[in-house]
N, C-alpha and C. Protein backbone atom coordinates (compact mmCIF):
# COMPACT_ATOMS: atom_id res chain seq x y z
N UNK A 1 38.01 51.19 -24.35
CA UNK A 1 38.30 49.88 -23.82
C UNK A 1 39.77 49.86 -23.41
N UNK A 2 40.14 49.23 -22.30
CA UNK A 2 41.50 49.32 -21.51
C UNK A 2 42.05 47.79 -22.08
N UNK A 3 43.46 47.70 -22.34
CA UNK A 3 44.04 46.84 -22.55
C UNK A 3 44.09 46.09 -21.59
N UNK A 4 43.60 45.96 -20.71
CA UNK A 4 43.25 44.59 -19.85
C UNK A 4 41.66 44.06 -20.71
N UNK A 5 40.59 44.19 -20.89
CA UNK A 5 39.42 44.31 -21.66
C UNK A 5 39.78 43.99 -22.60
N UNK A 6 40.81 44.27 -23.71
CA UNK A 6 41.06 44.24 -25.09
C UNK A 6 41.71 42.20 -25.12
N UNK A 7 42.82 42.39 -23.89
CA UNK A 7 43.31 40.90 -23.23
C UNK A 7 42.21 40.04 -23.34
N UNK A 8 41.32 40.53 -22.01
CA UNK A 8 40.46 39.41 -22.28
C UNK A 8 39.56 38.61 -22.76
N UNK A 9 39.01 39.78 -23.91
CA UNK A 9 38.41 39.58 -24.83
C UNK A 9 38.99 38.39 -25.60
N UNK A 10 40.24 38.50 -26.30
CA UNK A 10 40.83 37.90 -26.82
C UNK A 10 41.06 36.56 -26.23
N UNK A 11 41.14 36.19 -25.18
CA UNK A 11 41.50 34.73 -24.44
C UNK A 11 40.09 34.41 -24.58
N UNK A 12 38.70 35.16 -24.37
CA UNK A 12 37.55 34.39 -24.15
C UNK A 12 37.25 34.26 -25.64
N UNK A 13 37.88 34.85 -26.92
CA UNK A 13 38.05 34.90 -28.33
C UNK A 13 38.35 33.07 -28.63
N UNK A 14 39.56 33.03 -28.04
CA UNK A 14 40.18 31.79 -28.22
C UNK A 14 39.60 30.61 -27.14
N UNK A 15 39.21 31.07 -26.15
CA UNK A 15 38.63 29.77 -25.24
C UNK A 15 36.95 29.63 -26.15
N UNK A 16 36.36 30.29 -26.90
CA UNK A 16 35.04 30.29 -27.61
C UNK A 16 35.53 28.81 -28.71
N UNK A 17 36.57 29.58 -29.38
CA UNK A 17 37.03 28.67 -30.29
C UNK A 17 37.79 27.55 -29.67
N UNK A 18 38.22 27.09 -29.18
CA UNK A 18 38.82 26.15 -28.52
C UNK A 18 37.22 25.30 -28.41
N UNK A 19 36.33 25.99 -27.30
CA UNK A 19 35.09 25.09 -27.38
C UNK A 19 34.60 24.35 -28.37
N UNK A 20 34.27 25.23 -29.41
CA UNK A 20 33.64 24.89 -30.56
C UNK A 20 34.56 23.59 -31.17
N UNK A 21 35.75 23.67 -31.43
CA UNK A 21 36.31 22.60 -32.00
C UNK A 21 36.48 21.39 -31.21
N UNK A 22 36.26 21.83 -29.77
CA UNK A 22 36.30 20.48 -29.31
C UNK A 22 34.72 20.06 -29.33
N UNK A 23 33.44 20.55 -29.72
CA UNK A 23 32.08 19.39 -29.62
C UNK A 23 32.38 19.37 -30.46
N UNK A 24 32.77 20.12 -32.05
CA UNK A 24 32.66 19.41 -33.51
C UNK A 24 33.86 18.11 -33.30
N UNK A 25 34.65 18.16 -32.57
CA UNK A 25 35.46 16.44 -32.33
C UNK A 25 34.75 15.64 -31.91
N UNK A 26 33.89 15.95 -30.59
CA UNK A 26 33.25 15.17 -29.97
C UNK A 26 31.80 14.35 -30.75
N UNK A 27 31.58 15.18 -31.78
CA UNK A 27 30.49 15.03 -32.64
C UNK A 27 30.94 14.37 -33.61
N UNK A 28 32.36 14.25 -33.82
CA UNK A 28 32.93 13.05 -34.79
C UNK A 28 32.62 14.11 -36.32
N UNK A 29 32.88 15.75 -36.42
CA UNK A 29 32.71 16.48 -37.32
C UNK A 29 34.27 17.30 -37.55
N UNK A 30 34.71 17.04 -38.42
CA UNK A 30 35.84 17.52 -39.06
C UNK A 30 35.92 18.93 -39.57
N UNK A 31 36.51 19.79 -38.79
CA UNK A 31 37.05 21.27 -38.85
C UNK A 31 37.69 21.54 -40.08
N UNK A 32 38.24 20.25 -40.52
CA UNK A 32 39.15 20.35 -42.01
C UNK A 32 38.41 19.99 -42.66
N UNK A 33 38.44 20.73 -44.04
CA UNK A 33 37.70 19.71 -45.51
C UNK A 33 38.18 18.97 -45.26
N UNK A 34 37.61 17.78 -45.91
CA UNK A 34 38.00 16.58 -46.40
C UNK A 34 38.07 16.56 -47.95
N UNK A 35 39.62 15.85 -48.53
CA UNK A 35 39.55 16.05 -50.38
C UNK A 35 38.37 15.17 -49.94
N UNK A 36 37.94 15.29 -52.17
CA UNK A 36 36.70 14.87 -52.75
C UNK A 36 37.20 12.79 -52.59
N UNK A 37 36.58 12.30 -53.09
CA UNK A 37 36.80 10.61 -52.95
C UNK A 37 37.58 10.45 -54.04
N UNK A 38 38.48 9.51 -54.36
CA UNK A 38 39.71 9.12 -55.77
C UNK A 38 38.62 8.70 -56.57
N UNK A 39 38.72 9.06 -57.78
CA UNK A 39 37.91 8.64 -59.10
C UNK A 39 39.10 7.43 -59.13
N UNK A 40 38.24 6.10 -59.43
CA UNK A 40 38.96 4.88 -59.97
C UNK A 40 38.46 4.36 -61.42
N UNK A 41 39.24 3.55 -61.85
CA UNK A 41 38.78 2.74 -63.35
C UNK A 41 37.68 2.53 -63.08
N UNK A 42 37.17 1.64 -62.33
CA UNK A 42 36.08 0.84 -62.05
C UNK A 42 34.89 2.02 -61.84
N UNK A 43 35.12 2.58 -61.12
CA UNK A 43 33.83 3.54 -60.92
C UNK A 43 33.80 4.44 -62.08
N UNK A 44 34.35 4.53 -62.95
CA UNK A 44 34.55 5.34 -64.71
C UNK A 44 34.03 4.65 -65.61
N UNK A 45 34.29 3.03 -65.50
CA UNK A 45 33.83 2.06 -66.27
C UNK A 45 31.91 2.21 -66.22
N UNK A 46 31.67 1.93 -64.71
CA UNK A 46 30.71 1.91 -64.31
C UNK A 46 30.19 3.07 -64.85
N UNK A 47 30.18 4.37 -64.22
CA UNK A 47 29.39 5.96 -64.61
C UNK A 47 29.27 5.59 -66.30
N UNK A 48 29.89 4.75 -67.21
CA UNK A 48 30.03 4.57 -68.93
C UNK A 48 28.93 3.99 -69.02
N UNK A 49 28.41 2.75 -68.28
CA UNK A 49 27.66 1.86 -68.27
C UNK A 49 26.56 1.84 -67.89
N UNK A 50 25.84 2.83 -67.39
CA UNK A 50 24.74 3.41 -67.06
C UNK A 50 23.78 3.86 -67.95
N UNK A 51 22.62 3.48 -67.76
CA UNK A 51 21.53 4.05 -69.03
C UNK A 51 21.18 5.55 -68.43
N UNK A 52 21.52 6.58 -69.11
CA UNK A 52 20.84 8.12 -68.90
C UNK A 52 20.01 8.61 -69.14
N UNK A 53 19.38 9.28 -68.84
CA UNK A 53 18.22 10.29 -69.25
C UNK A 53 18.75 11.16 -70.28
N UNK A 54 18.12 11.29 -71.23
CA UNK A 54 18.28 12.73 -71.78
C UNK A 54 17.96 13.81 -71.07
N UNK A 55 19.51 14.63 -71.28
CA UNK A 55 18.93 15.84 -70.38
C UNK A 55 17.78 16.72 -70.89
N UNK A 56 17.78 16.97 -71.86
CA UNK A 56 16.78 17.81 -72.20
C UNK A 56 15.24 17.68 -72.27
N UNK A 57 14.50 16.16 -72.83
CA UNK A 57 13.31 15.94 -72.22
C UNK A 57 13.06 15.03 -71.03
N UNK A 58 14.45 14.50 -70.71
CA UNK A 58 14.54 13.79 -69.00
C UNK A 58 13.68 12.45 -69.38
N UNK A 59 13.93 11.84 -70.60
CA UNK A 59 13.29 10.55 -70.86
C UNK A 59 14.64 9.76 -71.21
N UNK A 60 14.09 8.14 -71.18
CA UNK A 60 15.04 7.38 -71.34
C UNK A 60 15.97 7.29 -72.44
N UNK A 61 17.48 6.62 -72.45
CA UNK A 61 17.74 6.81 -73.95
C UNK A 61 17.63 5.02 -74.33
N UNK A 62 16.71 5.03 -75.39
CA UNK A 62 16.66 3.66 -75.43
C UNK A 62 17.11 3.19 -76.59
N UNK A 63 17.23 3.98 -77.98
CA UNK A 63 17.50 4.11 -78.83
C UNK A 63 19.25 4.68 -79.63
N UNK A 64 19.98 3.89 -79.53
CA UNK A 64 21.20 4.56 -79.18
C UNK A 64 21.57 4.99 -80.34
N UNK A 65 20.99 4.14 -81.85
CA UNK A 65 21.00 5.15 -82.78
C UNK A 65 20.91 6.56 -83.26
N UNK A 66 19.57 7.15 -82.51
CA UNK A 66 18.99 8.13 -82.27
C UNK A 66 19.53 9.20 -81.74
N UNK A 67 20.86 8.79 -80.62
CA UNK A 67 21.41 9.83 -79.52
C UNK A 67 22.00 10.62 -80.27
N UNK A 68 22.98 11.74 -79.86
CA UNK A 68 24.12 12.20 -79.68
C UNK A 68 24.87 12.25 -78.78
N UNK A 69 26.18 11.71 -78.53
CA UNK A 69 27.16 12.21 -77.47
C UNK A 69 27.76 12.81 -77.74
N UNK A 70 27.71 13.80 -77.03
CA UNK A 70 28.99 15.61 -77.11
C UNK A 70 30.40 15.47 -77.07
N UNK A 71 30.94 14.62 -77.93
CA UNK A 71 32.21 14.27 -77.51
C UNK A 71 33.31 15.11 -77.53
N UNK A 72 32.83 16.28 -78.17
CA UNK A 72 34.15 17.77 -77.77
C UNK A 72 33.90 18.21 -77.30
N UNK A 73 33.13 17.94 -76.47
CA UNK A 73 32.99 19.15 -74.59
C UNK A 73 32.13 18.45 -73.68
N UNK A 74 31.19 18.64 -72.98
CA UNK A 74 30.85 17.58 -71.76
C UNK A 74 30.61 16.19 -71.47
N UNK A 75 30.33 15.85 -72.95
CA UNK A 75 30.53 14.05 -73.24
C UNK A 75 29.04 13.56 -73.25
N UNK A 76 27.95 14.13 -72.63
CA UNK A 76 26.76 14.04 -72.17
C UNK A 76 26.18 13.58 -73.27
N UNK A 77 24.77 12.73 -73.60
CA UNK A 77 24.18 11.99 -74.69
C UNK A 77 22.88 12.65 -74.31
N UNK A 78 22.63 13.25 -75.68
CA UNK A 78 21.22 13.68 -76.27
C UNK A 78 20.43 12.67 -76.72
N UNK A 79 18.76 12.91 -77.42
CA UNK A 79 18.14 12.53 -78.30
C UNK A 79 18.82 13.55 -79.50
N UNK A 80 18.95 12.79 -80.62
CA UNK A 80 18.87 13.82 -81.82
C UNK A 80 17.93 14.62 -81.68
N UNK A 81 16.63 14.51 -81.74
CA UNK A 81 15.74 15.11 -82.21
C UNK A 81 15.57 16.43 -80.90
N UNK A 82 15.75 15.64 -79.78
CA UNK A 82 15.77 17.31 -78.51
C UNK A 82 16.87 18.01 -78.78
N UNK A 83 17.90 17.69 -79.21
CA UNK A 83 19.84 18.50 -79.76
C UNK A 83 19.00 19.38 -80.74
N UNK A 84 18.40 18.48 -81.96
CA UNK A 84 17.89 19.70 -82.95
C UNK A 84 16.69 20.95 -82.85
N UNK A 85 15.80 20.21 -81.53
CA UNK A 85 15.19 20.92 -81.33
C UNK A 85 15.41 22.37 -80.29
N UNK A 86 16.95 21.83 -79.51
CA UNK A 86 17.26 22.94 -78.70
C UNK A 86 18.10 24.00 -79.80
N UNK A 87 18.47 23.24 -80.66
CA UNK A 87 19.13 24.25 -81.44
C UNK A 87 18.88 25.30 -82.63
N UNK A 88 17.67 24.73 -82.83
CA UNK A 88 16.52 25.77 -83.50
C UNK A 88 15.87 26.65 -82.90
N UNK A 89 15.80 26.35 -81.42
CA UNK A 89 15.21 27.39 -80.53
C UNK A 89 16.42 28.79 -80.05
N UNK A 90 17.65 27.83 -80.60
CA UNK A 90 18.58 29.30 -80.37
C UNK A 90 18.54 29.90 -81.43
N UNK A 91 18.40 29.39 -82.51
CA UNK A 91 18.37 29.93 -83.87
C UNK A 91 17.33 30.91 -84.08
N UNK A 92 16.26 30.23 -83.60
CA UNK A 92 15.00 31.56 -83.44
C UNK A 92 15.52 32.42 -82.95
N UNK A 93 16.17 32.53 -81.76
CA UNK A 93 16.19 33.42 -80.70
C UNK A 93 17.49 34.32 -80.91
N UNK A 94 18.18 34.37 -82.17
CA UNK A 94 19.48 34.57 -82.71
C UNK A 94 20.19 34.36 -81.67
N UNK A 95 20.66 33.36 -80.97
CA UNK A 95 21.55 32.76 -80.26
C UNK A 95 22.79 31.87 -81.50
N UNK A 96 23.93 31.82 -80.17
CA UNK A 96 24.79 31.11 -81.03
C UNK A 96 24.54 29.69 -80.45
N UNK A 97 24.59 28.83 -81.43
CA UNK A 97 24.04 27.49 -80.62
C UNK A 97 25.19 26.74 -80.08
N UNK A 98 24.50 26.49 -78.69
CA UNK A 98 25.68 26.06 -77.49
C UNK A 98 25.33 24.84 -77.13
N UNK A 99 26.10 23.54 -76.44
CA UNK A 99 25.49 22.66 -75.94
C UNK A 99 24.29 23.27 -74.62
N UNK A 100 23.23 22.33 -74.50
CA UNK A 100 22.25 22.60 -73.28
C UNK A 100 23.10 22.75 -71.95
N UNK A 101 23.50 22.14 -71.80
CA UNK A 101 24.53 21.82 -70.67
C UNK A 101 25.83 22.77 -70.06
N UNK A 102 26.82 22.02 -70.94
CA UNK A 102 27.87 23.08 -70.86
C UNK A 102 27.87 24.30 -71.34
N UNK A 103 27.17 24.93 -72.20
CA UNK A 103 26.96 25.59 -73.17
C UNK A 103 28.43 25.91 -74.10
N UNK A 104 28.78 24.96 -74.19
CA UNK A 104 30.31 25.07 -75.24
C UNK A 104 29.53 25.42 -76.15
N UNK A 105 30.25 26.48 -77.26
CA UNK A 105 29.91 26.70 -78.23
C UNK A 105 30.00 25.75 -79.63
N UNK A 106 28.93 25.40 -80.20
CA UNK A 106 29.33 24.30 -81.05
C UNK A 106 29.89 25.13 -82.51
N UNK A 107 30.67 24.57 -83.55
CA UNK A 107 31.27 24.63 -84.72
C UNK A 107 29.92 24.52 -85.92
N UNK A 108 30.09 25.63 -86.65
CA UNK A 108 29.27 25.54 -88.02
C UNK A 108 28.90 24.09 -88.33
N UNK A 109 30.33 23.64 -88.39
CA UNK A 109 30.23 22.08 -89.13
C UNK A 109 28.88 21.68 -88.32
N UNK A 110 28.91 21.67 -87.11
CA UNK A 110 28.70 20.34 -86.03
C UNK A 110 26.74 20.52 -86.13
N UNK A 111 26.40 22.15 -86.38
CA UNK A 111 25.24 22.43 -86.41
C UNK A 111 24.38 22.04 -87.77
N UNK A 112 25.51 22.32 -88.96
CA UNK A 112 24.97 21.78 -90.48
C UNK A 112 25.10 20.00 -90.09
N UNK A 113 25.70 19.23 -89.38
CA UNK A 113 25.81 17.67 -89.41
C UNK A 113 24.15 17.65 -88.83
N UNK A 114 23.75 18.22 -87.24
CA UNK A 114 22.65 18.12 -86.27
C UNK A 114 22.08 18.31 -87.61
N UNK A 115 21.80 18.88 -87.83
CA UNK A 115 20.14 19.74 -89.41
C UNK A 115 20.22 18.42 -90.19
N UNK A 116 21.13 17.92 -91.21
CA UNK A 116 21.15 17.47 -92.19
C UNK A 116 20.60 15.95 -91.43
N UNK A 117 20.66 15.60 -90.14
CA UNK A 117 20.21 14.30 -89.94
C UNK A 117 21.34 13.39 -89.74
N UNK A 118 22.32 13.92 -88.35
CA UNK A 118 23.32 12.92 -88.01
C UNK A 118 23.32 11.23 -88.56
């Protein structure tokens, strides 16, 4: 290839791209990320105030006695009884028992509290 060829390659390189960014303008589509949206009080308050599913059998939590919230690592609210039941299934499985989720590793303590009946 002759450096005239190699040239024009390169200009029809940049007139390709030049195109392209001008329909993604014209299409009202942004070439730049865009940051994520500002987390505010209000929308924190709100995400608090929400009734969740348990992640683990994906049923309601209606019983708030009953829950657990993970409050030293993803914050997320269990049923007791699915927390103890995921955590006997690591126990079978000689796993170290982790949250479902994050899988943070939980503390001796935290697994003898789950057993004994939070």
């Amino acid at each position: 290839m002759s450096f005239t060829s190699e040239k024009n390659q390169s200009t029809s390189d940049r007139s390709d791209n030049t195109t392209i960014i001008s329909k993604m303008e014209n299409l009202s589509i942004s070439p730049k990320i865009q940051p994520p949206p500002k987390i505010t009080e209000q929308s924190i308050n709100y995400s608090e105030s929400v009734v969740h599913d348990c992640p683990i059998c994906r049923n309601k939590m209606n019983e708030p006695e009953n829950n657990i919230r993970m409050e030293h690592c993803c914050k997320r609210t269990f049923h007791a009884a699915c927390l103890r039941s995921w955590a006997n299934q690591q126990t079978l499985m000689n796993q170290e028992g982790t949250c479902p989720m994050c899988r943070w590793e939980w503390p001796v303590e935290f697994l003898d509290q789950l057993f004994r009946g939070y």
